[in-house]
N, C-alpha and C. Protein backbone atom coordinates (compact mmCIF):
# COMPACT_ATOMS: atom_id res chain seq x y z
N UNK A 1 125.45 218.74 -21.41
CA UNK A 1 125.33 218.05 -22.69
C UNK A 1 126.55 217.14 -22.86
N UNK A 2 126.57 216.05 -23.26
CA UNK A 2 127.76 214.69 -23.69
C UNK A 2 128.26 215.40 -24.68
N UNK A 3 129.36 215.78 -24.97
CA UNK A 3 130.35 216.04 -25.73
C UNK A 3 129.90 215.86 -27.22
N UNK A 4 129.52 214.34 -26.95
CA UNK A 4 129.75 213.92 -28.74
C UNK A 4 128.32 214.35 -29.24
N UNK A 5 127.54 215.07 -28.63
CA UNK A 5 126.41 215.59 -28.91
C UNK A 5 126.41 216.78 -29.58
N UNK A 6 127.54 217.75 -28.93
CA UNK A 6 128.44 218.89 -29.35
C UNK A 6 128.73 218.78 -30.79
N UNK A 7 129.15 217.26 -31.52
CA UNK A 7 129.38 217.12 -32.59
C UNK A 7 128.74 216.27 -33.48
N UNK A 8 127.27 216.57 -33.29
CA UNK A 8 126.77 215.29 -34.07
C UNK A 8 125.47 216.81 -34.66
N UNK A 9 124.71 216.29 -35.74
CA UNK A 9 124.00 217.15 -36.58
C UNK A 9 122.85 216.41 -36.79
N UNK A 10 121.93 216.73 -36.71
CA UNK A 10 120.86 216.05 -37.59
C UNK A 10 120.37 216.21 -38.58
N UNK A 11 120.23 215.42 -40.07
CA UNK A 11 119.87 215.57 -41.02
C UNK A 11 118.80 215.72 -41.24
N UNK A 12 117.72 216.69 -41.60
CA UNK A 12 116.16 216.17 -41.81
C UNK A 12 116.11 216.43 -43.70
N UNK A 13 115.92 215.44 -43.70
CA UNK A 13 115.54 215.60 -46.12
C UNK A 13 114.69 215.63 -46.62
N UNK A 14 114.29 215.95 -47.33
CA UNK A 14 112.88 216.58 -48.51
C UNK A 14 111.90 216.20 -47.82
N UNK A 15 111.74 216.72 -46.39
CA UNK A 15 110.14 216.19 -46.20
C UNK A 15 109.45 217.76 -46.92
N UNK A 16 109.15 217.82 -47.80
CA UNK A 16 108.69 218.84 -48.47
C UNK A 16 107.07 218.54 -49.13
N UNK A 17 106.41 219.01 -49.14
CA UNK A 17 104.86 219.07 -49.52
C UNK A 17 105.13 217.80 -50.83
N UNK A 18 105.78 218.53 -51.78
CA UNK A 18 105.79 217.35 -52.94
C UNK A 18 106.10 216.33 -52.92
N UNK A 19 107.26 215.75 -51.68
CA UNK A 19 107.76 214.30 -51.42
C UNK A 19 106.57 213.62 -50.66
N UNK A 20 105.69 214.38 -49.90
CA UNK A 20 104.99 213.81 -48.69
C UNK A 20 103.63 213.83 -48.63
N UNK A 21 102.78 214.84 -48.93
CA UNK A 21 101.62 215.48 -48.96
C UNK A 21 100.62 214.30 -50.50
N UNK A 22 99.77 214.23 -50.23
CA UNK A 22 98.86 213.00 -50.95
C UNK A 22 99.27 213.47 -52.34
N UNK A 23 98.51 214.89 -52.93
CA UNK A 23 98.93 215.25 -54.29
C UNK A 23 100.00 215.35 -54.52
N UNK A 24 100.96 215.23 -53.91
CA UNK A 24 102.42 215.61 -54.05
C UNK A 24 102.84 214.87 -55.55
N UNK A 25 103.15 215.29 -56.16
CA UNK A 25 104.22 214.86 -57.67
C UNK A 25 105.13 213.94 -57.55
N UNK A 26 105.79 213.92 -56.32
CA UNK A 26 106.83 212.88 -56.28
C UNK A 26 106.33 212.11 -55.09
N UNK A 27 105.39 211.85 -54.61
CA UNK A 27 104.94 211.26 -53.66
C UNK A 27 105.50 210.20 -52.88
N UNK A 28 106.17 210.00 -51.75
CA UNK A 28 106.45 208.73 -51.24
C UNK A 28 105.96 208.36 -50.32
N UNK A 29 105.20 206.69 -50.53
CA UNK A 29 103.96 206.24 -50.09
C UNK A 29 104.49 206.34 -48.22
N UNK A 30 105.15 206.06 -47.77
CA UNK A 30 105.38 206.28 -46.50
C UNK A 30 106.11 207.65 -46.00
N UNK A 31 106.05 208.42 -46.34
CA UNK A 31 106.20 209.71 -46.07
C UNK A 31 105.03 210.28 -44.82
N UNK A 32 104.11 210.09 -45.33
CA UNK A 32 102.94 210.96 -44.75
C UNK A 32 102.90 210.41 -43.14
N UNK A 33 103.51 208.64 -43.00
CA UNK A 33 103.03 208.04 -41.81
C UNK A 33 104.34 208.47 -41.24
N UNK A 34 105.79 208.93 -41.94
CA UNK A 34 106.82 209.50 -40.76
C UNK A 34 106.48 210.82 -40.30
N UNK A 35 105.73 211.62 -40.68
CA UNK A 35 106.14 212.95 -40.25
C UNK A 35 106.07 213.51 -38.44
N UNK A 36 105.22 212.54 -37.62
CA UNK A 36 105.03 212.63 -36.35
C UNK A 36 107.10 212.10 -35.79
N UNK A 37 106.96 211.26 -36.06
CA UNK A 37 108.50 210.82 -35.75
C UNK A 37 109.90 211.83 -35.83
N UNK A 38 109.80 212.52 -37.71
CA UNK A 38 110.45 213.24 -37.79
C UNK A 38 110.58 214.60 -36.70
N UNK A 39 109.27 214.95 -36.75
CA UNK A 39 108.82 216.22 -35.78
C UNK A 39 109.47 216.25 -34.04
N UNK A 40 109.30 214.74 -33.78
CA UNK A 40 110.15 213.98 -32.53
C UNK A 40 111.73 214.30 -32.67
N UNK A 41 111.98 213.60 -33.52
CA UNK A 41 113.39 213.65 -33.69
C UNK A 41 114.28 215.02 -33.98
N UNK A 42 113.47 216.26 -34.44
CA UNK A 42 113.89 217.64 -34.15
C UNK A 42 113.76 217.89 -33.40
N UNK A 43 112.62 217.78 -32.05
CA UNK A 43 112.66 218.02 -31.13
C UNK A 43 113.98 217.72 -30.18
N UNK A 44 113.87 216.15 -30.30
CA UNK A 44 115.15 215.65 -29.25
C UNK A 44 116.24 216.28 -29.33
N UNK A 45 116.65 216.21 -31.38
CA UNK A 45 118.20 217.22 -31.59
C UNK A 45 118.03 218.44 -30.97
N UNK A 46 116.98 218.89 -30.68
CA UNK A 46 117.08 220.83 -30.65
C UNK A 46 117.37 220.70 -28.91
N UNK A 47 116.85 219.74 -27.62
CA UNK A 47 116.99 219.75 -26.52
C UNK A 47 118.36 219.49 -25.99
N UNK A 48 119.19 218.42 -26.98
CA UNK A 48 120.37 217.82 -26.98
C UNK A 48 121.35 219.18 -27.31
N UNK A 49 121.18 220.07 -27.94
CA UNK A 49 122.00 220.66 -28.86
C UNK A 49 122.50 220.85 -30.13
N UNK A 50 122.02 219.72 -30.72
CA UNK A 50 122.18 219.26 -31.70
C UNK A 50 121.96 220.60 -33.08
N UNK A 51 123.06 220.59 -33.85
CA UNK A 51 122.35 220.87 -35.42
C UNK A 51 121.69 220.54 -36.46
N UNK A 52 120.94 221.62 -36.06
CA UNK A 52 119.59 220.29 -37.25
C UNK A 52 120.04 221.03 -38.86
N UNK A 53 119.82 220.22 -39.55
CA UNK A 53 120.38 221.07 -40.77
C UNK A 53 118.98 220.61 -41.57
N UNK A 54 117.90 221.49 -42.31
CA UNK A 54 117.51 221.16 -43.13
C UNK A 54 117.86 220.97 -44.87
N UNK A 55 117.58 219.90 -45.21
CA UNK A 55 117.95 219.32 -46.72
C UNK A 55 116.91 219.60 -47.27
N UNK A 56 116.69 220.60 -48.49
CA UNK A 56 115.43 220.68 -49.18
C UNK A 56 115.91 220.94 -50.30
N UNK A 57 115.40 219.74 -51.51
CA UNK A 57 115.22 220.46 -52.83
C UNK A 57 114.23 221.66 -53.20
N UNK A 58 114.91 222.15 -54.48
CA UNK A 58 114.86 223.54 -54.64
C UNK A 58 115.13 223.79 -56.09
N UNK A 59 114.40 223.62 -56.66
CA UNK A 59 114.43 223.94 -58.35
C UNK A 59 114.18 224.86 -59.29
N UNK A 60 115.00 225.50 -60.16
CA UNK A 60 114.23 226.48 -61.08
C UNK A 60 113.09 226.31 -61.82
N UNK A 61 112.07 227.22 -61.84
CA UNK A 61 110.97 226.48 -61.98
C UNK A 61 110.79 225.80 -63.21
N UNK A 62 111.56 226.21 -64.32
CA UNK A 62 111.65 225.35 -65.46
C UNK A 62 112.47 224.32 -65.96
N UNK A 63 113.22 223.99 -64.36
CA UNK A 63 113.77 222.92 -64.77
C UNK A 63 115.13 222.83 -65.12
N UNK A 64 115.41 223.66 -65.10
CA UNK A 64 116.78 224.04 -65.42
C UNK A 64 118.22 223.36 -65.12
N UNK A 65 117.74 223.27 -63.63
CA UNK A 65 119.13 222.25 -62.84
C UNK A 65 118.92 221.06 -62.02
N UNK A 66 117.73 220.38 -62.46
CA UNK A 66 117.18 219.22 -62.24
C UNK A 66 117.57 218.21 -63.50
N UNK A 67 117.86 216.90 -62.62
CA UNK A 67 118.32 215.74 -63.19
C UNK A 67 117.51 215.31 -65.16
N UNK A 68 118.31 214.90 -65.52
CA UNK A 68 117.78 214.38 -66.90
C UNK A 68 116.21 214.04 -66.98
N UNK A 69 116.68 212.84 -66.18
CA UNK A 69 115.53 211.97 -66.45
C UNK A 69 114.03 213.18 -65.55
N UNK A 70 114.47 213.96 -64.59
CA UNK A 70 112.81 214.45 -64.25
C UNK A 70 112.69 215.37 -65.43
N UNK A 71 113.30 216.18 -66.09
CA UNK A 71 113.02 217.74 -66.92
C UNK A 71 111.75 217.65 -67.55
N UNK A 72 110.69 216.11 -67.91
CA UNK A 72 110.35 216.40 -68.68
C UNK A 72 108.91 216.88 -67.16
N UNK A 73 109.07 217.14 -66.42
CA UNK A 73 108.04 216.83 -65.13
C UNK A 73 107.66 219.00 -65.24
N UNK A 74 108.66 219.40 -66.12
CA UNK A 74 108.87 221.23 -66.01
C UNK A 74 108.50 221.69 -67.41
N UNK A 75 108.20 223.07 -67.30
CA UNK A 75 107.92 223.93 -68.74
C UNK A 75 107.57 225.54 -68.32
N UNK A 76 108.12 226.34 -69.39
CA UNK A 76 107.90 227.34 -68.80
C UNK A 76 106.33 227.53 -68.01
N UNK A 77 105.43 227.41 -69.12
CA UNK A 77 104.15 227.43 -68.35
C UNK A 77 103.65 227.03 -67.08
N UNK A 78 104.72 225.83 -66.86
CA UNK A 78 103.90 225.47 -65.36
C UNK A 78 105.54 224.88 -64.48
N UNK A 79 105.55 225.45 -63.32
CA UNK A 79 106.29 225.33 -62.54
C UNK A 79 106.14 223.61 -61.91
N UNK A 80 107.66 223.06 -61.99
CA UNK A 80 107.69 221.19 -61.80
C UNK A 80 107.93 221.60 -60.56
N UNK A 81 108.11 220.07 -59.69
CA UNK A 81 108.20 219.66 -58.29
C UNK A 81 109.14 220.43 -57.97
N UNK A 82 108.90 220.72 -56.53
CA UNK A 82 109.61 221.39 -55.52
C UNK A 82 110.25 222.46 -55.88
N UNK A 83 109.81 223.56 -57.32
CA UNK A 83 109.79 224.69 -57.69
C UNK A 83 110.40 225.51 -56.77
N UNK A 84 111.60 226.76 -56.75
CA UNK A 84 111.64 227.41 -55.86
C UNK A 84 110.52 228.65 -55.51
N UNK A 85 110.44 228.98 -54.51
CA UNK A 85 108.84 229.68 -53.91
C UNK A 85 107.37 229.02 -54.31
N UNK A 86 107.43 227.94 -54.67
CA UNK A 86 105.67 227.08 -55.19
C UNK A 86 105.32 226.57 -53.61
N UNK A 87 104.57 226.30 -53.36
CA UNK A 87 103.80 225.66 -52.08
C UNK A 87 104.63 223.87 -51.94
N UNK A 88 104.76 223.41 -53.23
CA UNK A 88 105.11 221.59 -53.05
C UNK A 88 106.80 221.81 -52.76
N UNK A 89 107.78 223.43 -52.56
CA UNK A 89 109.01 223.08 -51.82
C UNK A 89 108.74 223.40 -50.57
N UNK A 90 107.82 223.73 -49.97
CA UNK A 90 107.58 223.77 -48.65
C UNK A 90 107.69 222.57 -47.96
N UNK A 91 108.13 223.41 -46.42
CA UNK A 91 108.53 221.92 -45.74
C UNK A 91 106.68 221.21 -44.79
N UNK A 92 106.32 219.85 -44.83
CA UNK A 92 104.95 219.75 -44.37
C UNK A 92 104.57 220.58 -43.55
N UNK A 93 103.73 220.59 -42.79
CA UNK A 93 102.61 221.03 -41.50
C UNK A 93 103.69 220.47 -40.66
N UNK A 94 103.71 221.40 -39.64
CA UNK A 94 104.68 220.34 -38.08
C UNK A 94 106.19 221.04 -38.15
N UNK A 95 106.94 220.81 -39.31
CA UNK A 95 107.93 221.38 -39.34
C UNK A 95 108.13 222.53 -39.53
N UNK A 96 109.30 222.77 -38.93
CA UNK A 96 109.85 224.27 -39.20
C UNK A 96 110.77 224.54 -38.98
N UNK A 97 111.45 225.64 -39.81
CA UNK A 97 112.79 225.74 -39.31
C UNK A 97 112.76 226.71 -38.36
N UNK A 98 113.63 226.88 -37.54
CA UNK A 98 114.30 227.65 -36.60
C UNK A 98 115.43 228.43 -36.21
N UNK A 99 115.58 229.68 -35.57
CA UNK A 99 117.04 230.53 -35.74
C UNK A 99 117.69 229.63 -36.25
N UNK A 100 118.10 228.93 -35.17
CA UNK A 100 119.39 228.02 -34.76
C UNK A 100 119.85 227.02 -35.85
N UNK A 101 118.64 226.95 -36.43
CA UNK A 101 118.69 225.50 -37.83
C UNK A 101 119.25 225.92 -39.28
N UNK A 102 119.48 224.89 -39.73
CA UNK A 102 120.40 225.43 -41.13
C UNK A 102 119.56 225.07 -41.97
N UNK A 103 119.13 225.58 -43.02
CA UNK A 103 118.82 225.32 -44.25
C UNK A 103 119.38 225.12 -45.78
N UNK A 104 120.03 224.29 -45.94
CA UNK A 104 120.97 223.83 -47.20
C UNK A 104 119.57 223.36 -48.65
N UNK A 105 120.28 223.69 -49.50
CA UNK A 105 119.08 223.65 -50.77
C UNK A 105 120.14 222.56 -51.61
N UNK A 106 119.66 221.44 -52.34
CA UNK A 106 120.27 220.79 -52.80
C UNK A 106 119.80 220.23 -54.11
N UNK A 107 119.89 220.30 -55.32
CA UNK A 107 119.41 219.53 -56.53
C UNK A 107 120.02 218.05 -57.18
N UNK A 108 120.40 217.17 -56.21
CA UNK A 108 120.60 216.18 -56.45
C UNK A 108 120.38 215.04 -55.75
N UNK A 109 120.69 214.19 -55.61
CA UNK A 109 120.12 213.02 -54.27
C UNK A 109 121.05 213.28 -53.29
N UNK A 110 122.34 213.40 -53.63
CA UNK A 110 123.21 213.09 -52.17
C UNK A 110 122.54 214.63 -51.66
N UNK A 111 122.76 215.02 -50.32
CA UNK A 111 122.68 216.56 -50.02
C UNK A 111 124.28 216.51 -49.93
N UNK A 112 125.10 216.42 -49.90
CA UNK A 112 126.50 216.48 -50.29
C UNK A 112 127.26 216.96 -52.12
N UNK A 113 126.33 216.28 -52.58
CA UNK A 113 126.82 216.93 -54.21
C UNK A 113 126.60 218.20 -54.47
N UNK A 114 127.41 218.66 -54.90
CA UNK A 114 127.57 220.38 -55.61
C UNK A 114 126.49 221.54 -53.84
N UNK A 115 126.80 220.96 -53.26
CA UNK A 115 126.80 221.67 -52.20
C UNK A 115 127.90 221.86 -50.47
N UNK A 116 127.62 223.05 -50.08
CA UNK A 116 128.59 223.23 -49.25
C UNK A 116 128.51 222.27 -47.47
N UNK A 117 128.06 221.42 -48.09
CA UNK A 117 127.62 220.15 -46.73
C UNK A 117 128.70 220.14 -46.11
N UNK A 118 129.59 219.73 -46.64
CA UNK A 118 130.88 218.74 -45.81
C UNK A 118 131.50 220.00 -45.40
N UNK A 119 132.03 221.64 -45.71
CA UNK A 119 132.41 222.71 -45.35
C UNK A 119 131.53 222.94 -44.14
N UNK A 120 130.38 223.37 -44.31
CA UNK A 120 129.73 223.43 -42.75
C UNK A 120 129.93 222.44 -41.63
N UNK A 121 129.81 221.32 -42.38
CA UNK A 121 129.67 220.34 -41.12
C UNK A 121 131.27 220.39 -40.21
N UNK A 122 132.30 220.35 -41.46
CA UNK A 122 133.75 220.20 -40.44
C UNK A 122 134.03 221.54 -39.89
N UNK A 123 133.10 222.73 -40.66
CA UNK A 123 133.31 224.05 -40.12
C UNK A 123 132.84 224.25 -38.41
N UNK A 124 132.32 223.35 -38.19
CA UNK A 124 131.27 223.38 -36.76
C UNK A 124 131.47 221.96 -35.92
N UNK A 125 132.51 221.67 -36.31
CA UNK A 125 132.99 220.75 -35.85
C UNK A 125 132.33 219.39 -35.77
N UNK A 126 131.43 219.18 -36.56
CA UNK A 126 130.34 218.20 -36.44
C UNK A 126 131.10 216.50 -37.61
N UNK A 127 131.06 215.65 -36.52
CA UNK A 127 131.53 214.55 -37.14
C UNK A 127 130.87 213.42 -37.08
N UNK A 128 129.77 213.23 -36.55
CA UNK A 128 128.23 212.36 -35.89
C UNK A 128 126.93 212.87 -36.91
N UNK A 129 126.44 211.76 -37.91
CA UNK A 129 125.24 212.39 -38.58
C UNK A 129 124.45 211.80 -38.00
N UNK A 130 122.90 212.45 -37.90
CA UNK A 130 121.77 211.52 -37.76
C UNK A 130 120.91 211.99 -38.72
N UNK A 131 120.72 210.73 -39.24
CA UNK A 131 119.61 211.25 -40.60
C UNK A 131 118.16 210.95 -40.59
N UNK A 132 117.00 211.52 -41.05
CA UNK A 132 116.02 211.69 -41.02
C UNK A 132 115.08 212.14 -42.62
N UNK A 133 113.97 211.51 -42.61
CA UNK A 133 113.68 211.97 -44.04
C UNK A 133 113.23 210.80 -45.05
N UNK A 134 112.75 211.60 -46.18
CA UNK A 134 112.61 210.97 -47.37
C UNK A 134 113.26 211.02 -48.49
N UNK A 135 114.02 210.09 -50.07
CA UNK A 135 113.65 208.81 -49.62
C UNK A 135 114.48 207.51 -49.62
N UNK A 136 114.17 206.58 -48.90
CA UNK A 136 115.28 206.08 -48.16
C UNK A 136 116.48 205.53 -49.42
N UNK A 137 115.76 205.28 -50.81
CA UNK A 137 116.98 204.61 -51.91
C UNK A 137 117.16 205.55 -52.38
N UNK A 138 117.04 206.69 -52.41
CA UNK A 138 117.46 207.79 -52.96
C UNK A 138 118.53 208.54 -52.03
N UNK A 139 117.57 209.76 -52.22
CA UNK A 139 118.18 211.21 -50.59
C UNK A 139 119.10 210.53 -49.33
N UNK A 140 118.00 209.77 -48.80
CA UNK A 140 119.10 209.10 -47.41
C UNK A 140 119.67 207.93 -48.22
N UNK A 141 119.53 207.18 -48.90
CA UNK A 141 120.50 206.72 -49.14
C UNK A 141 122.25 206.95 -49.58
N UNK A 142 121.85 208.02 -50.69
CA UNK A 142 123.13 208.58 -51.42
C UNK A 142 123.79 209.41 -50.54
N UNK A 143 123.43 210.26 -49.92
CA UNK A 143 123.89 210.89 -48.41
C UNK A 143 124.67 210.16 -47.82
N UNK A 144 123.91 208.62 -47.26
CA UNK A 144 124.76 207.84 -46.17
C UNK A 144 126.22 207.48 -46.88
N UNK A 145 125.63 206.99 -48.12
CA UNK A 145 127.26 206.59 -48.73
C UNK A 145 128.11 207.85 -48.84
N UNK A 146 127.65 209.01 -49.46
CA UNK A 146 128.85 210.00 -49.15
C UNK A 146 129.77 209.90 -48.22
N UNK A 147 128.32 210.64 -46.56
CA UNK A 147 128.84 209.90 -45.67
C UNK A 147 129.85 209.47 -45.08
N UNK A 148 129.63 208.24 -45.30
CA UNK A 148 130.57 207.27 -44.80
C UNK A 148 132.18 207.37 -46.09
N UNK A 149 131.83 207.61 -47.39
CA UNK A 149 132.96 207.97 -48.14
C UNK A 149 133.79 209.27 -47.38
N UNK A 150 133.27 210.01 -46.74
CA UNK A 150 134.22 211.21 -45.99
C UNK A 150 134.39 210.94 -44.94
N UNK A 151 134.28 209.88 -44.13
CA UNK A 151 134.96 209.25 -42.93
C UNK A 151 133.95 210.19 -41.69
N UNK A 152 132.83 210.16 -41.87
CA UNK A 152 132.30 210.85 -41.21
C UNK A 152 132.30 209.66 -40.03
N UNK A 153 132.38 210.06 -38.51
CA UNK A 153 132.82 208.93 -37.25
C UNK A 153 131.61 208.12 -37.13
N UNK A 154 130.12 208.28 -37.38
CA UNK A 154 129.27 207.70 -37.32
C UNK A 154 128.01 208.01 -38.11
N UNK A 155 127.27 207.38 -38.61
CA UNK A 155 126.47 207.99 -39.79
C UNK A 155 125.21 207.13 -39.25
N UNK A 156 124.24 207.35 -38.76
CA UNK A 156 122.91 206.95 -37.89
C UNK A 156 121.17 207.19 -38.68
N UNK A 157 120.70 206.55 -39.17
CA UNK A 157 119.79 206.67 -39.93
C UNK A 157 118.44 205.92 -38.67
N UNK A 158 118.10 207.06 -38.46
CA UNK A 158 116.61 206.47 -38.27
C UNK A 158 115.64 205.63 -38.65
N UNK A 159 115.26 204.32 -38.43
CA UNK A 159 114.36 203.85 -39.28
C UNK A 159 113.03 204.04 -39.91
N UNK A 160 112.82 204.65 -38.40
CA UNK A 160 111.39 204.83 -38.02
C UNK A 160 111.19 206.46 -38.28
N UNK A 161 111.82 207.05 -38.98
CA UNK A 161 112.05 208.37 -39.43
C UNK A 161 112.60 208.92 -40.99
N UNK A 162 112.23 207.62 -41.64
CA UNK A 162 112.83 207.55 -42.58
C UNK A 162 112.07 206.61 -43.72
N UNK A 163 111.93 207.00 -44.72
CA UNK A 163 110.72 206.29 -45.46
C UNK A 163 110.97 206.02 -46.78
N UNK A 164 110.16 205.00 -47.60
CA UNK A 164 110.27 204.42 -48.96
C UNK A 164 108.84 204.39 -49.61
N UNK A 165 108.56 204.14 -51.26
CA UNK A 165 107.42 203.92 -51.48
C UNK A 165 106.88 202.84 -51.13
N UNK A 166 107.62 201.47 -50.28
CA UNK A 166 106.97 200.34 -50.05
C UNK A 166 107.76 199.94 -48.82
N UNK A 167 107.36 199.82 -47.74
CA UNK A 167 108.73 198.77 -46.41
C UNK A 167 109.31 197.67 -47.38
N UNK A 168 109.20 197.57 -48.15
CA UNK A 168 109.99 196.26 -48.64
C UNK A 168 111.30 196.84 -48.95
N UNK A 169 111.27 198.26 -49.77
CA UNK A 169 112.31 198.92 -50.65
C UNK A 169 112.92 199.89 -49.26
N UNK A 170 112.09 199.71 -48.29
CA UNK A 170 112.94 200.89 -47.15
C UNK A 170 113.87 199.64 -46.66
N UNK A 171 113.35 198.53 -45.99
CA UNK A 171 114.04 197.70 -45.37
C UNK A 171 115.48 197.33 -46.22
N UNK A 172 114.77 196.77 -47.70
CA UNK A 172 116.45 196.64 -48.46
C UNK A 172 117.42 197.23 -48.56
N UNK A 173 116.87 199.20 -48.24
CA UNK A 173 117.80 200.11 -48.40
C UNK A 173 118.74 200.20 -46.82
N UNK A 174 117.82 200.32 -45.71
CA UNK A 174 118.35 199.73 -44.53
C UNK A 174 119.59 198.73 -44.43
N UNK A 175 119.51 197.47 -45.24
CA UNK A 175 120.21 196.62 -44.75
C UNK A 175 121.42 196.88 -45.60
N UNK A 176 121.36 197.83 -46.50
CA UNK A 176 122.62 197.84 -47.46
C UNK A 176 123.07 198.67 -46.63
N UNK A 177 122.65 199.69 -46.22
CA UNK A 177 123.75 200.60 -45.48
C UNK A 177 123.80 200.26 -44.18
N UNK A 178 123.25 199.55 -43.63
CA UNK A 178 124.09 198.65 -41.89
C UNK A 178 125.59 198.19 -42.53
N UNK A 179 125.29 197.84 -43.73
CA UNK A 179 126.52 197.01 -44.18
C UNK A 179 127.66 197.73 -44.61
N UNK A 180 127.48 198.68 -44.66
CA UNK A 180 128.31 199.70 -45.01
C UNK A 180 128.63 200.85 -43.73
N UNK A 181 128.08 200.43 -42.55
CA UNK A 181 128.49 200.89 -41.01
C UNK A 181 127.57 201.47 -41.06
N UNK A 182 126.36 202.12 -41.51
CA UNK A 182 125.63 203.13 -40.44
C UNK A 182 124.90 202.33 -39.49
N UNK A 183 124.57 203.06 -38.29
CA UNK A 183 123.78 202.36 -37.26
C UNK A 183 122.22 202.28 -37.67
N UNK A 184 121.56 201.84 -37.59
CA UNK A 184 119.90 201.84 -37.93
C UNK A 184 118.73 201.87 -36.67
N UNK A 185 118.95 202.85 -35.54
CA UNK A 185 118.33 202.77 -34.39
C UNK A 185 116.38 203.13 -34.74
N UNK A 186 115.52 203.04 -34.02
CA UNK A 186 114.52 203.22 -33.73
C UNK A 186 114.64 204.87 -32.92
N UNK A 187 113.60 205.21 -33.50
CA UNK A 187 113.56 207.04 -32.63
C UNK A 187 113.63 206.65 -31.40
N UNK A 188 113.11 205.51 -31.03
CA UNK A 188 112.79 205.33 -29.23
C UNK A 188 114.06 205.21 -28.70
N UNK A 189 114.92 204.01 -29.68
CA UNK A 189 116.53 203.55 -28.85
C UNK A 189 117.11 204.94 -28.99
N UNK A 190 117.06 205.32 -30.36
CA UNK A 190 118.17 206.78 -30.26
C UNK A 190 117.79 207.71 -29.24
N UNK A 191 116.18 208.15 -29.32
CA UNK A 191 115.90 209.26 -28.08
C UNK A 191 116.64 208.44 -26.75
N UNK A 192 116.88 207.49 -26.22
CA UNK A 192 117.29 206.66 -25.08
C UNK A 192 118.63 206.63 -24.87
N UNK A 193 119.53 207.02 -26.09
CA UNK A 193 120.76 206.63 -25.87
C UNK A 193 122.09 207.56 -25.45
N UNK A 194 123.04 207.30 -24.85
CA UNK A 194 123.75 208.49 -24.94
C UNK A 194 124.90 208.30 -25.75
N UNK A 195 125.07 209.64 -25.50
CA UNK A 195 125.92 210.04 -27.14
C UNK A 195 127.06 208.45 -27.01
């Protein structure tokens, strides 16, 4: 294995029933067409060595520690998006986690806010992200800027693994963070490349 492989992680984010799946509540319109890619791109990390860390929101079911603006989406009576134990925080069909894989629960966009991200990652020596997931102006977005705010050595966003409610709003989110250093490879160049 290349060294810097030793230290690189892969991000996979809310591909969860509710972000992805048709009825899903928070639906994002290109979700459903990444999930073959994503499924790729765990594969490659898991052959490489790689840590795959899963990012999944995870909410009380009434809402409790979810953002302002969703609360009104919760009530006691009926459990809101990505509920903890409901079927829509499940991760799609295809995925899964594994021994080896991490599972981090996060209630905000970055997976870095009010969670122990950046402790694991320097705990395991990991300084190389590759990110994966939904959605791209949100989750991967606010992530990448963390990110790159903690001097992480390279911050790598999949394109083709990574999704918006429209290519118009994925591509814009793309080009803001090239600009801000992350790399923007294709699953094909990254599966191709060495560390």
């Amino acid at each position: 294995m290349d060294d810097t492989w030793k230290h690189t992680a892969l991000l996979v984010i809310d591909m969860q029933r509710d972000f992805v799946e048709e009825y899903g509540p928070l639906k994002v319109n290109g979700g459903k067409a990444i999930v073959p890619n994503v499924i790729e791109a765990v594969e490659i990390a898991r052959k490489r060595g790689l840590l795959v860390i899963w990012v999944v929101r995870e909410h009380d079911p009434q809402g409790r520690d979810v953002e302002l603006f969703r609360r009104h989406l919760y009530s006691p009576a009926k459990p809101g998006p990505t509920s903890k134990g409901c079927r829509g925080a499940e991760l799609v069909d295809g995925l899964v986690i594994k021994e080896r894989d991490y599972k981090l629960v996060k209630t905000r966009f970055s997976a870095f806010f009010a969670t122990h991200l950046h402790s694991l990652l320097r705990s395991n020596g990991i300084d190389h992200l590759v990110i994966a997931g939904v959605q791209t102006p949100n989750c991967i977005r606010q992530t990448v800027f963390d990110a790159v705010a903690l001097d992480y050595q390279s911050v790598t966003v999949l394109v083709d693994a990574t999704a918006a409610s429209s290519p118009e709003v994925h591509q814009a989110n793309i080009f803001d963070m090239k600009n801000i250093g992350a790399t923007t490879p294709t699953l094909q160049e990254w599966s191709q490349a060495d560390a």
